[in-house]
N, C-alpha and C. Protein backbone atom coordinates (compact mmCIF):
# COMPACT_ATOMS: atom_id res chain seq x y z
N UNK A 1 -19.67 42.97 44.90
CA UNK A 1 -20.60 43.90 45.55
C UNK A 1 -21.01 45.00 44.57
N UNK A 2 -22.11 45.36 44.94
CA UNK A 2 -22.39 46.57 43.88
C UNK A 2 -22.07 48.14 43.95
N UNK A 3 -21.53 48.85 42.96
CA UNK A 3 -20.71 50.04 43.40
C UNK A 3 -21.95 51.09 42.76
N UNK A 4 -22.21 52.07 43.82
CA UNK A 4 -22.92 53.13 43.99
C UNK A 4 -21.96 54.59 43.71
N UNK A 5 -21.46 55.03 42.81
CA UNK A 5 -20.46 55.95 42.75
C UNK A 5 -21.47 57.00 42.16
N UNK A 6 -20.70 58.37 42.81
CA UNK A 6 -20.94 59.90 42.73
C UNK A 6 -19.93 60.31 42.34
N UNK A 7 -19.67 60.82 40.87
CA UNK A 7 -18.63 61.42 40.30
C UNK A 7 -18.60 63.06 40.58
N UNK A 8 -17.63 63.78 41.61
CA UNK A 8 -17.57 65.38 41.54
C UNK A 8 -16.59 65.36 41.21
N UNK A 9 -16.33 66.71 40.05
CA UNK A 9 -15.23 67.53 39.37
C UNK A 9 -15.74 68.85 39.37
N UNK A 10 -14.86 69.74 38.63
CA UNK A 10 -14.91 70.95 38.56
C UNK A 10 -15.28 70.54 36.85
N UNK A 11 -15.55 71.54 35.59
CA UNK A 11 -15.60 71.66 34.34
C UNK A 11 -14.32 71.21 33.75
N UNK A 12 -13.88 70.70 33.11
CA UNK A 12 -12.72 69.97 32.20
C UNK A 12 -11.99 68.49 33.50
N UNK A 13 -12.76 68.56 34.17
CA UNK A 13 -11.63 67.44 35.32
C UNK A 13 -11.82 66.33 34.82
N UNK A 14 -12.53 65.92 33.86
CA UNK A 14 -12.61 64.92 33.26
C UNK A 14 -13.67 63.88 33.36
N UNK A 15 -14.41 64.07 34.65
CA UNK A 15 -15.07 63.32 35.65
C UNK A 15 -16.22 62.38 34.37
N UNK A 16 -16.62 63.43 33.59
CA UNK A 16 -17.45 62.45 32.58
C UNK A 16 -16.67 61.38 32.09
N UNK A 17 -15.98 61.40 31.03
CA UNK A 17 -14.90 60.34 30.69
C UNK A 17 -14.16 59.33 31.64
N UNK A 18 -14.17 59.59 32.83
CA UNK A 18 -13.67 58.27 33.96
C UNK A 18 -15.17 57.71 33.97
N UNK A 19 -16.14 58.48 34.48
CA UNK A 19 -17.40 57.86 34.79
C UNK A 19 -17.72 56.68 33.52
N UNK A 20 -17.47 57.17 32.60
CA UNK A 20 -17.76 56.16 31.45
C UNK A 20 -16.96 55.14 31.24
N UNK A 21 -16.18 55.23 31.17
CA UNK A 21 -15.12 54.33 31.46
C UNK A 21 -15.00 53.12 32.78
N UNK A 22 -15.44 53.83 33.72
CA UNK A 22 -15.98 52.78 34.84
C UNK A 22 -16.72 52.09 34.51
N UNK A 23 -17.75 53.21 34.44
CA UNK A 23 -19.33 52.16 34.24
C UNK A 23 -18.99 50.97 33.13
N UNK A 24 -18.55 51.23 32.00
CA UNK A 24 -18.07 50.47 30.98
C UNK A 24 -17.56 49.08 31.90
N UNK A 25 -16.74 49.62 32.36
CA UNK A 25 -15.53 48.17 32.94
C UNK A 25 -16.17 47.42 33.80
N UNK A 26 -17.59 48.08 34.70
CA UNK A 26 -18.23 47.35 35.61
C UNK A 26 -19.12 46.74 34.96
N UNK A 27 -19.84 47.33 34.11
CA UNK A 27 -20.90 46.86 33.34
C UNK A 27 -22.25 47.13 34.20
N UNK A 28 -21.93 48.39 34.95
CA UNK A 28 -23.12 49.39 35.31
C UNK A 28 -23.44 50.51 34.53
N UNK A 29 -25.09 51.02 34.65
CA UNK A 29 -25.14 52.52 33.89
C UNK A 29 -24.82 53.56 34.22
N UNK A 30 -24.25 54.16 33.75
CA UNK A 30 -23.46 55.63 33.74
C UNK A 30 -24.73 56.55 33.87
N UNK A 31 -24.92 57.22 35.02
CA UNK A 31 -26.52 58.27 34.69
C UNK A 31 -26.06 59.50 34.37
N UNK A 32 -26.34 59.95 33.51
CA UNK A 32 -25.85 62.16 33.42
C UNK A 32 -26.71 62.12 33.15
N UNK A 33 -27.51 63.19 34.03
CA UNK A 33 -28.76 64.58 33.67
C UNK A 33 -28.42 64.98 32.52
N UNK A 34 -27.87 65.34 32.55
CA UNK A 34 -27.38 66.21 31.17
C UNK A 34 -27.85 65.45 30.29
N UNK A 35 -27.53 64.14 29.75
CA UNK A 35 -27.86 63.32 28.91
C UNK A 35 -29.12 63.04 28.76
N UNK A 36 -29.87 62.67 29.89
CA UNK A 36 -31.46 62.27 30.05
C UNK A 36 -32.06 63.74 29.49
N UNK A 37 -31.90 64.68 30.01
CA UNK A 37 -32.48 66.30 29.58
C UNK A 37 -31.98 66.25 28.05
N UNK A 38 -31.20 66.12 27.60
CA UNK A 38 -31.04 66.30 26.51
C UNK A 38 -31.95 65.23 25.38
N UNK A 39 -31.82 63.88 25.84
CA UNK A 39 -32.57 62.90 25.37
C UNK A 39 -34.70 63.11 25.11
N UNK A 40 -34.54 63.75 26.74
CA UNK A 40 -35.94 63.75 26.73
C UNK A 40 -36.59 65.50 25.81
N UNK A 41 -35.36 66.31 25.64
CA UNK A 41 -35.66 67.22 24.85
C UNK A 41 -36.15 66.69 23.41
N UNK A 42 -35.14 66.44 22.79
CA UNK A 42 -35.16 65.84 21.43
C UNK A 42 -36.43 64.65 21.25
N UNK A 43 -36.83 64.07 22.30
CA UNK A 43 -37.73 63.19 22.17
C UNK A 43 -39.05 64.56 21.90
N UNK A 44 -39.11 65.14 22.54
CA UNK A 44 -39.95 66.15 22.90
C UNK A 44 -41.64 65.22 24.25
N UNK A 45 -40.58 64.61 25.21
CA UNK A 45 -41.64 64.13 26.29
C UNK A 45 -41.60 65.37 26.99
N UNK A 46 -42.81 65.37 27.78
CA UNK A 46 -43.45 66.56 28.92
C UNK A 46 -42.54 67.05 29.23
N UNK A 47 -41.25 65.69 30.27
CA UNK A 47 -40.32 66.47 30.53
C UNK A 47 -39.32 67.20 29.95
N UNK A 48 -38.88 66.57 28.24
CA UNK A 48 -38.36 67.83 27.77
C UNK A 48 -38.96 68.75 27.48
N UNK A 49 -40.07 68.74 27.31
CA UNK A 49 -41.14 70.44 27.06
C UNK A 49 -40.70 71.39 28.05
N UNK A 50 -41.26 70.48 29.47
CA UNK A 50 -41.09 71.66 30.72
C UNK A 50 -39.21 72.00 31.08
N UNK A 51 -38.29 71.24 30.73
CA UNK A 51 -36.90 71.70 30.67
C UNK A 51 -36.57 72.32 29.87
N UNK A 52 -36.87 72.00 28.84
CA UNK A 52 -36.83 72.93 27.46
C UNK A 52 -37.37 74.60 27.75
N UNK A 53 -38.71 74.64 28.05
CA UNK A 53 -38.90 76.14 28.72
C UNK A 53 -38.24 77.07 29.62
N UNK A 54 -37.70 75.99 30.22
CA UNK A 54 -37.00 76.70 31.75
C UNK A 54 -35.51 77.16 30.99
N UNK A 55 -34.80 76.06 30.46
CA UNK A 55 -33.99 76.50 29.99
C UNK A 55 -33.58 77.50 28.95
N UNK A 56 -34.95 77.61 28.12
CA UNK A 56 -34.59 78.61 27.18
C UNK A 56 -35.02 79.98 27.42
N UNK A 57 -35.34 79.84 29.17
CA UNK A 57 -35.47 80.72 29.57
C UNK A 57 -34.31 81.65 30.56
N UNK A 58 -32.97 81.14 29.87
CA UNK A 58 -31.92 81.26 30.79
C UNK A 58 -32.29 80.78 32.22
N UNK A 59 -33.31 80.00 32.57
CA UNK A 59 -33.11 79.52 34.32
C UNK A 59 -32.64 78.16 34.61
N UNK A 60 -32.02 77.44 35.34
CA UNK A 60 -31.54 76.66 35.75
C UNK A 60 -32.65 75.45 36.38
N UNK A 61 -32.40 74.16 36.07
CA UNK A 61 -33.48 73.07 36.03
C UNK A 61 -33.39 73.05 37.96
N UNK A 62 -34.93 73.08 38.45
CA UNK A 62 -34.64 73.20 39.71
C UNK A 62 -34.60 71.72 40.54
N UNK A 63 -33.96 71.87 41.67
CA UNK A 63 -34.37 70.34 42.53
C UNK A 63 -35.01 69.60 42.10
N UNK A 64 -36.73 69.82 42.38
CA UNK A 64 -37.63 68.80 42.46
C UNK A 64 -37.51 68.26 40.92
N UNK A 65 -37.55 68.80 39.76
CA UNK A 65 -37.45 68.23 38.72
C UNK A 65 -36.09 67.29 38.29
N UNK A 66 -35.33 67.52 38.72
CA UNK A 66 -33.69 66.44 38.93
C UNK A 66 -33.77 65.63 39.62
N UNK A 67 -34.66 65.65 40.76
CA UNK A 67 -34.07 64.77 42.01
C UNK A 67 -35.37 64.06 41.51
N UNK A 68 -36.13 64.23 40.54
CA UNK A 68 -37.51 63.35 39.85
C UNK A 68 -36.87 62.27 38.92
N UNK A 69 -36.00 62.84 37.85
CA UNK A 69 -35.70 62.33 37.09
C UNK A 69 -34.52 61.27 37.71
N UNK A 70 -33.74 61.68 38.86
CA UNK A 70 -32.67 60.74 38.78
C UNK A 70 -33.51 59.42 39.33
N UNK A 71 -34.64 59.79 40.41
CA UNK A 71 -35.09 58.74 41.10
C UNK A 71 -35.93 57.85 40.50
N UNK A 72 -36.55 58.07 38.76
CA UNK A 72 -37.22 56.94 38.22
C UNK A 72 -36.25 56.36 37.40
N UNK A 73 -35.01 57.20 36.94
CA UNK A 73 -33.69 56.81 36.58
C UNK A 73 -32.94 55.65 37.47
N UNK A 74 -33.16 55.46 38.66
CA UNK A 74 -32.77 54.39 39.59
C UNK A 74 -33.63 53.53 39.90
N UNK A 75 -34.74 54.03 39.18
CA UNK A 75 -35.77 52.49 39.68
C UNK A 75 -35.34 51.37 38.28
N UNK A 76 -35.10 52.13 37.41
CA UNK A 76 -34.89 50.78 36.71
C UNK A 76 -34.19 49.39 36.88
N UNK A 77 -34.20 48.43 35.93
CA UNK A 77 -33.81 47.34 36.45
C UNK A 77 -32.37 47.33 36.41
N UNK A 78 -31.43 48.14 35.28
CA UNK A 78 -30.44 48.20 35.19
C UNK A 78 -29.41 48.32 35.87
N UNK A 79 -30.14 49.27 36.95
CA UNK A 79 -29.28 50.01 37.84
C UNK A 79 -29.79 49.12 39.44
N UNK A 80 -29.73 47.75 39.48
CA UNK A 80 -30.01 47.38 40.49
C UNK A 80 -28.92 46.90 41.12
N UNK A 81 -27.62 46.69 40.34
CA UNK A 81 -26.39 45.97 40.62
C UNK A 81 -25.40 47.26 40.82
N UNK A 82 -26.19 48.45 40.73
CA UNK A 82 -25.05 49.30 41.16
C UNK A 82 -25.32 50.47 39.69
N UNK A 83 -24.58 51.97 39.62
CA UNK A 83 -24.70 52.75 38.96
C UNK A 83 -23.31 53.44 38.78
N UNK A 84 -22.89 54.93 37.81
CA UNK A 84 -22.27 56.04 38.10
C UNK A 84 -23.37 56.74 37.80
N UNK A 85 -23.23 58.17 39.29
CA UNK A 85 -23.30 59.30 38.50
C UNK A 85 -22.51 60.30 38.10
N UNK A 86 -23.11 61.00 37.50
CA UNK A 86 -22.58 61.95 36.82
C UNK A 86 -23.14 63.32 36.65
N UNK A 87 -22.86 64.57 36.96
CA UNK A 87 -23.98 65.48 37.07
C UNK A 87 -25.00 65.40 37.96
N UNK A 88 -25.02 64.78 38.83
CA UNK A 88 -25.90 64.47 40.20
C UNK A 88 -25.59 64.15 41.05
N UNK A 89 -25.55 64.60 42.07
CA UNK A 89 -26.02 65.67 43.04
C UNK A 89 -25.54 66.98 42.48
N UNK A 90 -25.82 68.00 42.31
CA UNK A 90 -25.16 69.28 42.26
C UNK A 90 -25.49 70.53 43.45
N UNK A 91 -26.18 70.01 44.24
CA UNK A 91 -26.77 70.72 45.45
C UNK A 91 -26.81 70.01 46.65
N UNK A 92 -26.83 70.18 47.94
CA UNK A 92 -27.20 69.43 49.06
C UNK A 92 -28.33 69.30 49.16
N UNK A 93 -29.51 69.79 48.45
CA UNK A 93 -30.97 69.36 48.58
C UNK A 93 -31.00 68.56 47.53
N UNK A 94 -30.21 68.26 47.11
CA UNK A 94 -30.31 66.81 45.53
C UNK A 94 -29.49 65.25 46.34
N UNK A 95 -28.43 66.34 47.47
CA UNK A 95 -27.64 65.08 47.82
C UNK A 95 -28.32 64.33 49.04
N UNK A 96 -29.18 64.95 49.59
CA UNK A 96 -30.12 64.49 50.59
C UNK A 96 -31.18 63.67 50.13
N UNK A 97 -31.46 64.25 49.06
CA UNK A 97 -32.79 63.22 48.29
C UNK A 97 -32.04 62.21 47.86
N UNK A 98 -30.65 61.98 47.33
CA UNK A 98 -30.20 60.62 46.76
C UNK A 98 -29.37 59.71 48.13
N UNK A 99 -29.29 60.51 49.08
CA UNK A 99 -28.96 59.58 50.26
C UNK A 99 -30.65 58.20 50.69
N UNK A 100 -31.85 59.40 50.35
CA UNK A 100 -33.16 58.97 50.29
C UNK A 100 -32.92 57.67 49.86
N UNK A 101 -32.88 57.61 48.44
CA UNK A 101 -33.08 56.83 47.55
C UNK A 101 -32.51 55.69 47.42
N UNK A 102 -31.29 55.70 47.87
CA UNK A 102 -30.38 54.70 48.23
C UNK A 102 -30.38 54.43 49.57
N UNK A 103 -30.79 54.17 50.63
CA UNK A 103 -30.75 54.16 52.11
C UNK A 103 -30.70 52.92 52.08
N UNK A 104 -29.99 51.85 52.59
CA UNK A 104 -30.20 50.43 53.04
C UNK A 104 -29.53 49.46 52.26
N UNK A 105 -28.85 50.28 51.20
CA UNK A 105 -28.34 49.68 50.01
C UNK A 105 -26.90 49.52 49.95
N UNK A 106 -26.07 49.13 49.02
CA UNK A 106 -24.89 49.06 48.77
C UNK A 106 -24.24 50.31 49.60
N UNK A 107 -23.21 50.65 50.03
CA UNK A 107 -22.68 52.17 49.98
C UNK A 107 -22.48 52.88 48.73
N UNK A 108 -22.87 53.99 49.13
CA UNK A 108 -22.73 55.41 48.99
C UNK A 108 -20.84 55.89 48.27
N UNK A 109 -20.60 55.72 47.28
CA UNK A 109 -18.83 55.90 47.72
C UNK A 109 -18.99 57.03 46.55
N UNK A 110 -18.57 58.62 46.75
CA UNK A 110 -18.06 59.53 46.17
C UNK A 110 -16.87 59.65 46.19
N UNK A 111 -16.30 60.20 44.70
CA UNK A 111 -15.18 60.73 44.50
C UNK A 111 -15.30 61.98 44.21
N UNK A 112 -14.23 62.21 44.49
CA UNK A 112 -14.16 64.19 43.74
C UNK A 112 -12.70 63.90 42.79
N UNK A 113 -12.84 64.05 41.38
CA UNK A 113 -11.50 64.47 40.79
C UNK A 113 -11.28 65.84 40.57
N UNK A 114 -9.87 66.39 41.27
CA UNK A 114 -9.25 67.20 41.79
C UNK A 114 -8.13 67.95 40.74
N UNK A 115 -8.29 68.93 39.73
CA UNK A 115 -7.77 69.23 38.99
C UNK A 115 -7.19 71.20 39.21
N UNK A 116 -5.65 71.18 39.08
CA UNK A 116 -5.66 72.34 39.49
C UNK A 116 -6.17 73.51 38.24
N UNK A 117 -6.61 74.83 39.00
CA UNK A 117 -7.47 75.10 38.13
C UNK A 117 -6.71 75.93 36.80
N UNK A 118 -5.37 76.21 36.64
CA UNK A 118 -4.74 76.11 35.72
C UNK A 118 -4.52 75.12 34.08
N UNK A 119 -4.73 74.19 35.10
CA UNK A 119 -5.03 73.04 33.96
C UNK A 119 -6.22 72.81 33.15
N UNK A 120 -7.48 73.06 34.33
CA UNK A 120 -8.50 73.34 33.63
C UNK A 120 -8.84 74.27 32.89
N UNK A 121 -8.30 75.27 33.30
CA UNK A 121 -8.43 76.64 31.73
C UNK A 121 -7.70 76.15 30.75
N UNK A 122 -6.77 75.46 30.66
CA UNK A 122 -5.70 75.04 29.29
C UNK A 122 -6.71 74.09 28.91
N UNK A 123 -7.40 72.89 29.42
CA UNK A 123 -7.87 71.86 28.82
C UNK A 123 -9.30 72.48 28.13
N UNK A 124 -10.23 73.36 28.74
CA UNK A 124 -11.28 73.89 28.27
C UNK A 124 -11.13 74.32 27.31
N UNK A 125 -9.97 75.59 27.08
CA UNK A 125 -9.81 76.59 26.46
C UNK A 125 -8.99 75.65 24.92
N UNK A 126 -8.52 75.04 25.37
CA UNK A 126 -7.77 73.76 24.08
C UNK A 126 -8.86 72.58 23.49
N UNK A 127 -10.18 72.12 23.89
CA UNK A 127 -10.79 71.27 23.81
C UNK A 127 -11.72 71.63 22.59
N UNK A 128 -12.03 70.56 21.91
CA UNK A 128 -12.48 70.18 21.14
C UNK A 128 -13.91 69.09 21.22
N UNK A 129 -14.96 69.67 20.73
CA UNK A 129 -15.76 68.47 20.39
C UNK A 129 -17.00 68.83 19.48
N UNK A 130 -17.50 67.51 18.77
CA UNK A 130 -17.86 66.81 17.37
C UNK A 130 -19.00 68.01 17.30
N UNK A 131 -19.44 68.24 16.25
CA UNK A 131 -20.92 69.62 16.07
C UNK A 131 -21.79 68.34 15.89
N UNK A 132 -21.62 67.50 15.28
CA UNK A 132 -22.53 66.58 15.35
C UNK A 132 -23.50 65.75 16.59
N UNK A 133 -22.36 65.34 17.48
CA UNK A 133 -22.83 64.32 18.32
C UNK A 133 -22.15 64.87 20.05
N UNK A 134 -21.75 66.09 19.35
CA UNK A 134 -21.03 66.15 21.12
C UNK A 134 -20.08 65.41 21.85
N UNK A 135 -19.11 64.65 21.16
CA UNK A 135 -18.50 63.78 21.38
C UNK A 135 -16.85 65.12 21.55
N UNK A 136 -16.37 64.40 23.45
CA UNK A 136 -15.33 65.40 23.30
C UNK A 136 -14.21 64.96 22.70
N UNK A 137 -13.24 65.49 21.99
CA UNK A 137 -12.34 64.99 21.09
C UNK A 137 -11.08 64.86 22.05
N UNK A 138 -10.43 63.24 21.82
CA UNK A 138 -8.97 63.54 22.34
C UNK A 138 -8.01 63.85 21.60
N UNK A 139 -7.05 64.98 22.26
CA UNK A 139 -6.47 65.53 21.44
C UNK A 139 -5.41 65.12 20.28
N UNK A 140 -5.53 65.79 19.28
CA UNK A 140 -4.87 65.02 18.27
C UNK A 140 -5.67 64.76 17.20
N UNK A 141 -7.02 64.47 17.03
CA UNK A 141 -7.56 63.94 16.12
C UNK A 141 -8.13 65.10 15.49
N UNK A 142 -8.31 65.02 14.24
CA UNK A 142 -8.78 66.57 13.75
C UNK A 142 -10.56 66.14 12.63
N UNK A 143 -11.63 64.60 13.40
CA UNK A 143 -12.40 64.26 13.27
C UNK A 143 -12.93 63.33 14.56
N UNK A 144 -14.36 63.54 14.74
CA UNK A 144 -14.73 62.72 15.56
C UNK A 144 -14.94 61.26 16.12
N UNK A 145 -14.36 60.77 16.54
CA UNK A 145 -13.95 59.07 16.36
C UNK A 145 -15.18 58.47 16.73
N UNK A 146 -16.75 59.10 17.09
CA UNK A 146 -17.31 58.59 17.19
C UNK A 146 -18.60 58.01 15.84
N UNK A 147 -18.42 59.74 15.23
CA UNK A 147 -19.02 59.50 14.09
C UNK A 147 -18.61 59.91 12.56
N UNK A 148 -17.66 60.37 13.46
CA UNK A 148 -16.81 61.32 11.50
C UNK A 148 -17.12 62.71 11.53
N UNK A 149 -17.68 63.42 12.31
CA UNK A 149 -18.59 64.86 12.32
C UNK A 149 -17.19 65.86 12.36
N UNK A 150 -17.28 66.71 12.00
CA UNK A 150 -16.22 67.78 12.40
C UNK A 150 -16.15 68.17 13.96
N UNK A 151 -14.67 68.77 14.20
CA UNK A 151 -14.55 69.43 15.57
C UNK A 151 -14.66 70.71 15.88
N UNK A 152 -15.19 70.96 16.49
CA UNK A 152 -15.71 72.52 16.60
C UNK A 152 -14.85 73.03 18.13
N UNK A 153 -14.93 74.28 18.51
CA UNK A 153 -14.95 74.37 19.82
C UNK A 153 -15.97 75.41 20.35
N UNK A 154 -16.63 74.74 21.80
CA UNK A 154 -17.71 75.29 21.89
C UNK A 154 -17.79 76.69 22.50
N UNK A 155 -18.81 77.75 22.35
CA UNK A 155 -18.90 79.09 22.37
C UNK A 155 -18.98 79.57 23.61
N UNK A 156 -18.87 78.52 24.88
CA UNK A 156 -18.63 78.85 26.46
C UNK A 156 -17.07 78.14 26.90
N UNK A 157 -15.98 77.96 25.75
CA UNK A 157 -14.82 77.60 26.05
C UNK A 157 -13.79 78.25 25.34
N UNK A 158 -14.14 79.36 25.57
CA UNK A 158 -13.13 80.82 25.65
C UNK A 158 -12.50 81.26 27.23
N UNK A 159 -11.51 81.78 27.22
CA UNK A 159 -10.82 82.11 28.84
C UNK A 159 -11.78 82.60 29.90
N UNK A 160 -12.64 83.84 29.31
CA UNK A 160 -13.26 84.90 30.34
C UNK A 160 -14.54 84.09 30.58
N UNK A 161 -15.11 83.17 30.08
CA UNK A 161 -16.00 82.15 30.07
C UNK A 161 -15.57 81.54 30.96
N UNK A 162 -14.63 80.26 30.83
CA UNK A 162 -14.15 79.26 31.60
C UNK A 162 -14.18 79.80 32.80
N UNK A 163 -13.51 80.98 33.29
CA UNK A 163 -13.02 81.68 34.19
C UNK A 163 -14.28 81.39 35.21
N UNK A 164 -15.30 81.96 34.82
CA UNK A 164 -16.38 82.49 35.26
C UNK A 164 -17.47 80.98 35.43
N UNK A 165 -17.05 80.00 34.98
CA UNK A 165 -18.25 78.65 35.04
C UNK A 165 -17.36 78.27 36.29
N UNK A 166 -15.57 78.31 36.20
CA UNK A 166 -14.96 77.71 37.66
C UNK A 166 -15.64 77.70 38.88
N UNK A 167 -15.28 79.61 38.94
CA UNK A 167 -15.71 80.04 39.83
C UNK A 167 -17.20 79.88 40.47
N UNK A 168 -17.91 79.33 39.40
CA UNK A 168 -19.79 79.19 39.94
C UNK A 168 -19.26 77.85 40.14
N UNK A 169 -18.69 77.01 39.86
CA UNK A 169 -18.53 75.59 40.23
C UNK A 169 -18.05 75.30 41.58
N UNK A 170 -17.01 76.53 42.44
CA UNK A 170 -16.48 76.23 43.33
C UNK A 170 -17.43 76.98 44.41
N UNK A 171 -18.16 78.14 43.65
CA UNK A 171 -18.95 78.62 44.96
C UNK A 171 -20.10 77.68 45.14
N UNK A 172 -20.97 77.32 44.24
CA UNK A 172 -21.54 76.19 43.86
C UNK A 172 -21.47 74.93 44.91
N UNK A 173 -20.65 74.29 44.30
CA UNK A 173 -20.15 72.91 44.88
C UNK A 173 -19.33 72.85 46.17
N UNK A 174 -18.87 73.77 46.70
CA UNK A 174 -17.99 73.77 48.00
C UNK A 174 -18.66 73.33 48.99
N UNK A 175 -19.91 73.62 49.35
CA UNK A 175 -20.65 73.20 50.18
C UNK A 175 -21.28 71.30 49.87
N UNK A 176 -21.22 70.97 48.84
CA UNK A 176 -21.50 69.52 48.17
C UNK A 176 -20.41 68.68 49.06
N UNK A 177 -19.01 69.15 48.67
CA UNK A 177 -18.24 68.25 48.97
C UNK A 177 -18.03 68.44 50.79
N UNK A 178 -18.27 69.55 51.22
CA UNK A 178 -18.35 69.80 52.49
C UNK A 178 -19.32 68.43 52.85
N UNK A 179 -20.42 68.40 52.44
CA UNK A 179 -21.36 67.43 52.96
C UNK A 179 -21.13 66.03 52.95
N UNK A 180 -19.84 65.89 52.28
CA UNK A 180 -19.70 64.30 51.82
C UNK A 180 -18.50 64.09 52.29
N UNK A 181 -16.99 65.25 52.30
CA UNK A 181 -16.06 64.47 53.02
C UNK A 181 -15.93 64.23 54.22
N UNK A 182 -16.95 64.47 54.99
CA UNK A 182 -15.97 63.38 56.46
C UNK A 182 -16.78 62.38 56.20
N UNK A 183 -17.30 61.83 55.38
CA UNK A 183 -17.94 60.31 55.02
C UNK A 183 -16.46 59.47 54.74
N UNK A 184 -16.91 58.35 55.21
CA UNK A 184 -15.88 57.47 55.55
C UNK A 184 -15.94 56.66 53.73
N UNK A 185 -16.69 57.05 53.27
CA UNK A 185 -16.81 57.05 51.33
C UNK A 185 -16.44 57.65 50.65
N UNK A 186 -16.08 58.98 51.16
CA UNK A 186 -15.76 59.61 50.07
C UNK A 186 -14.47 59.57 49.98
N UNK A 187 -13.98 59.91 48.83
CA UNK A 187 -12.22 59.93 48.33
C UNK A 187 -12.11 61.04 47.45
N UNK A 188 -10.57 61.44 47.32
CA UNK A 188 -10.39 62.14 45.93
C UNK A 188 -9.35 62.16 45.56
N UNK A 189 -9.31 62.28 43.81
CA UNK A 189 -7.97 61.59 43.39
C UNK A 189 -7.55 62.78 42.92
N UNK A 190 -6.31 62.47 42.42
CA UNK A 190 -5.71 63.59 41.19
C UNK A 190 -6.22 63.37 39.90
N UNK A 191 -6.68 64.19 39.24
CA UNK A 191 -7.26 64.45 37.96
C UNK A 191 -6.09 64.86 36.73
N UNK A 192 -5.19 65.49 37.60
CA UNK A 192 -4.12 66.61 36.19
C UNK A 192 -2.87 64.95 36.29
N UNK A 193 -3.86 64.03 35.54
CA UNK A 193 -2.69 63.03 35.43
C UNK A 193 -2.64 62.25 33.72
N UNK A 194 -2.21 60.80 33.38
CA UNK A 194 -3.10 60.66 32.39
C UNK A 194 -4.19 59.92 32.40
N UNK A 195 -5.13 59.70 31.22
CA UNK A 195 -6.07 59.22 31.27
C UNK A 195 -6.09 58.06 32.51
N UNK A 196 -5.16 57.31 31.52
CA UNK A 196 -5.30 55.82 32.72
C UNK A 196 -4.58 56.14 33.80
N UNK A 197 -3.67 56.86 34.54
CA UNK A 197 -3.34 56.81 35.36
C UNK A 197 -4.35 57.11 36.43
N UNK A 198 -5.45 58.16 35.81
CA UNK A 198 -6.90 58.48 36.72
C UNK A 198 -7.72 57.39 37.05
N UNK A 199 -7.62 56.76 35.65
CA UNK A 199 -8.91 55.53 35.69
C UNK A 199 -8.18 54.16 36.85
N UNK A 200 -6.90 54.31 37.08
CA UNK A 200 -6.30 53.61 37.96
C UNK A 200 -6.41 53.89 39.72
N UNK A 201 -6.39 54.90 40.05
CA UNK A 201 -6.50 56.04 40.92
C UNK A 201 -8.10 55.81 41.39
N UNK A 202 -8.95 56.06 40.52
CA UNK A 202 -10.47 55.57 40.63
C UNK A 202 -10.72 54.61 41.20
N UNK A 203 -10.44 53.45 40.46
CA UNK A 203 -10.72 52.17 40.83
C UNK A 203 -10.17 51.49 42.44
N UNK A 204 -8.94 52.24 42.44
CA UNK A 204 -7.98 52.33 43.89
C UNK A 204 -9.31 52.40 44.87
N UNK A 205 -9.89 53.84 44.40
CA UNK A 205 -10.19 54.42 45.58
C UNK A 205 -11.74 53.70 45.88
N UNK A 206 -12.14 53.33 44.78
CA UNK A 206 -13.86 52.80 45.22
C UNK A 206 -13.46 51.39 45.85
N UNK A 207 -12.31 50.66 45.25
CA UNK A 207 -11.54 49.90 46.24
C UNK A 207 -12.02 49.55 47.31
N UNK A 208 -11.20 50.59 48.20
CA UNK A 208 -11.05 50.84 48.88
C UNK A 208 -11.67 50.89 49.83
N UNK A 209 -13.09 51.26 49.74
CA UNK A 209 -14.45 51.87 50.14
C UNK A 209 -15.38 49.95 49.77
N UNK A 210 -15.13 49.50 48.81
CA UNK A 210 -16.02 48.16 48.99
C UNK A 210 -15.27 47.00 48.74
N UNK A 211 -14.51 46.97 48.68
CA UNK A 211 -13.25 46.09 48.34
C UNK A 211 -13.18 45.10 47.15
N UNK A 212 -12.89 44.15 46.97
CA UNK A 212 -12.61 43.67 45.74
C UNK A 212 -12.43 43.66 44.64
N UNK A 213 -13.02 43.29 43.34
CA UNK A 213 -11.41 44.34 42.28
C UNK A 213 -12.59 45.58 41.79
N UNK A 214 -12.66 46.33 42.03
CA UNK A 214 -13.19 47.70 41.26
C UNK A 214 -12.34 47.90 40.23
C-alpha cells in the first residue's frame, strides 16, 4: 500500500534524518520546503525571487505560497505511490489544504517525534554541519561524509537561540498536533533514542496505521 507520512518534531528531534531514511527504505520522495525553497532560490525561478524577497526581508513564507509549492510537488509522478513530508504542514491552514490534496487516497498517517526538550538543547547546541553542503554531521566525524567540506556550527545553534526557536515551535505547532491527534493516524514515538532504534519505532508505527512491512 502506499504510505502518505507527515513527519512533526520540534528542532533537533531528528525528524529530517528518519524522514530520509524512510523514504530511502520505501523508495518514496522525501518532500522538505526547505529544500525546494532553497533549490528554487539558487536556481533563481520566480519562485525563488519572490521567497528570496520575503525572506530577506526577515518575513516568514506565507500559506498560499507553501501550500502552492507542496501541491505541484505532489502532482508529480513520483509521488504517486506514496511520499514523506517534511516541513509541511506547519500551520492548520497548510494542514487543511494537504488533507485537500490527498482526499480519497491512501491514508493520511502522521507522526510526531517526541524529544525531551533537554535533549534538544544538548543536540542543537553540540551539532555540527558541512559550510559546504549543509549536510548535518554525525557525531564524531570532524569532516563531512557527504562531500569532504568542513564542519561548522551554525549561528542560530547557540543556547539563548535554541531556547527561543523551541519555544516558537511549541507555541507554533501545539495547535498542528492538536488537529491531528485524535486521528486514528496519527502516532508518536520517542525521539531521545538511537538512530535505529527511532527508525524502528517509525516503521512500527506507520505499521500500524497501513499494515504490512513499513
Amino acid at each position: 500500500m502506499a504510505v502518505r507520512l507527515v513527519m512533526l518534531g520540534a528542532p533537533g528531534a531528528g525528524k529530517g534524518t528518519q524522514a530520509e531514511r524512510f523514504a530511502r527504505n520505501r523508495g518514496v520522495p522525501k518532500i522538505s520546503t526547505g529544500d525546494i525553497l532553497r533549490e528554487a532560490v539558487q536556481e533563481g525561478s520566480e519562485l525563488g525571487r519572490t521567497s528570496k524577497a520575503i525572506m530577506d526581508a526577515g518575513q516568514l513564507i506565507g500559506d498560499d505560497i507553501m501550500i502552492a509549492i507542496v501541491k505541484e510537488r505532489l502532482s508529480r509522478a513520483d509521488a504517486a505511490n506514496g511520499f514523506v513530508l517534511d516541513g509541511f504542514p506547519r500551520t492548520v491552514t497548510q494542514a487543511v489544504a494537504l488533507d485537500a490534496m490527498v482526499k480519497g487516497g491512501a491514508p493520511l498517517v502522521v507522526v510526531n517525534v517526541e524529544v525531551p526538550e533537554t535533549a534538544l538543547v544538548e543536540r542543537l547546541t553540540t551539532r555540527r554541519i558541512c559550510a559546504n553542503c549543509g549536510w548535518i554531521a554525525v557525531p564524531g566525524l570532524t569532516a563531512c561524509a557527504r562531500c569532504g567540506g568542513p564542519l561548522v556550527q551554525r549561528r542560530d545553534d547557540n543556547v539563548e537561540v535554541v531556547k527561543e526557536r523551541l519555544r516558537v515551535y511549541d507555541r507554533d505547532t501545539q495547535p498542528l498536533v492538536e488537529f491531528y491527534e485524535s486521528r486514528p493516524t496519527f502516532r508518536s514515538v520517542d525521539g531521545d533514542q538511537t538512530p535505529d532504534a527511532v527508525a524502528a519505532d517509525l516503521a512500527a508505527a506507520v505499521a500500524s496505521v497501513v499494515g504490512g512491512h513499513a
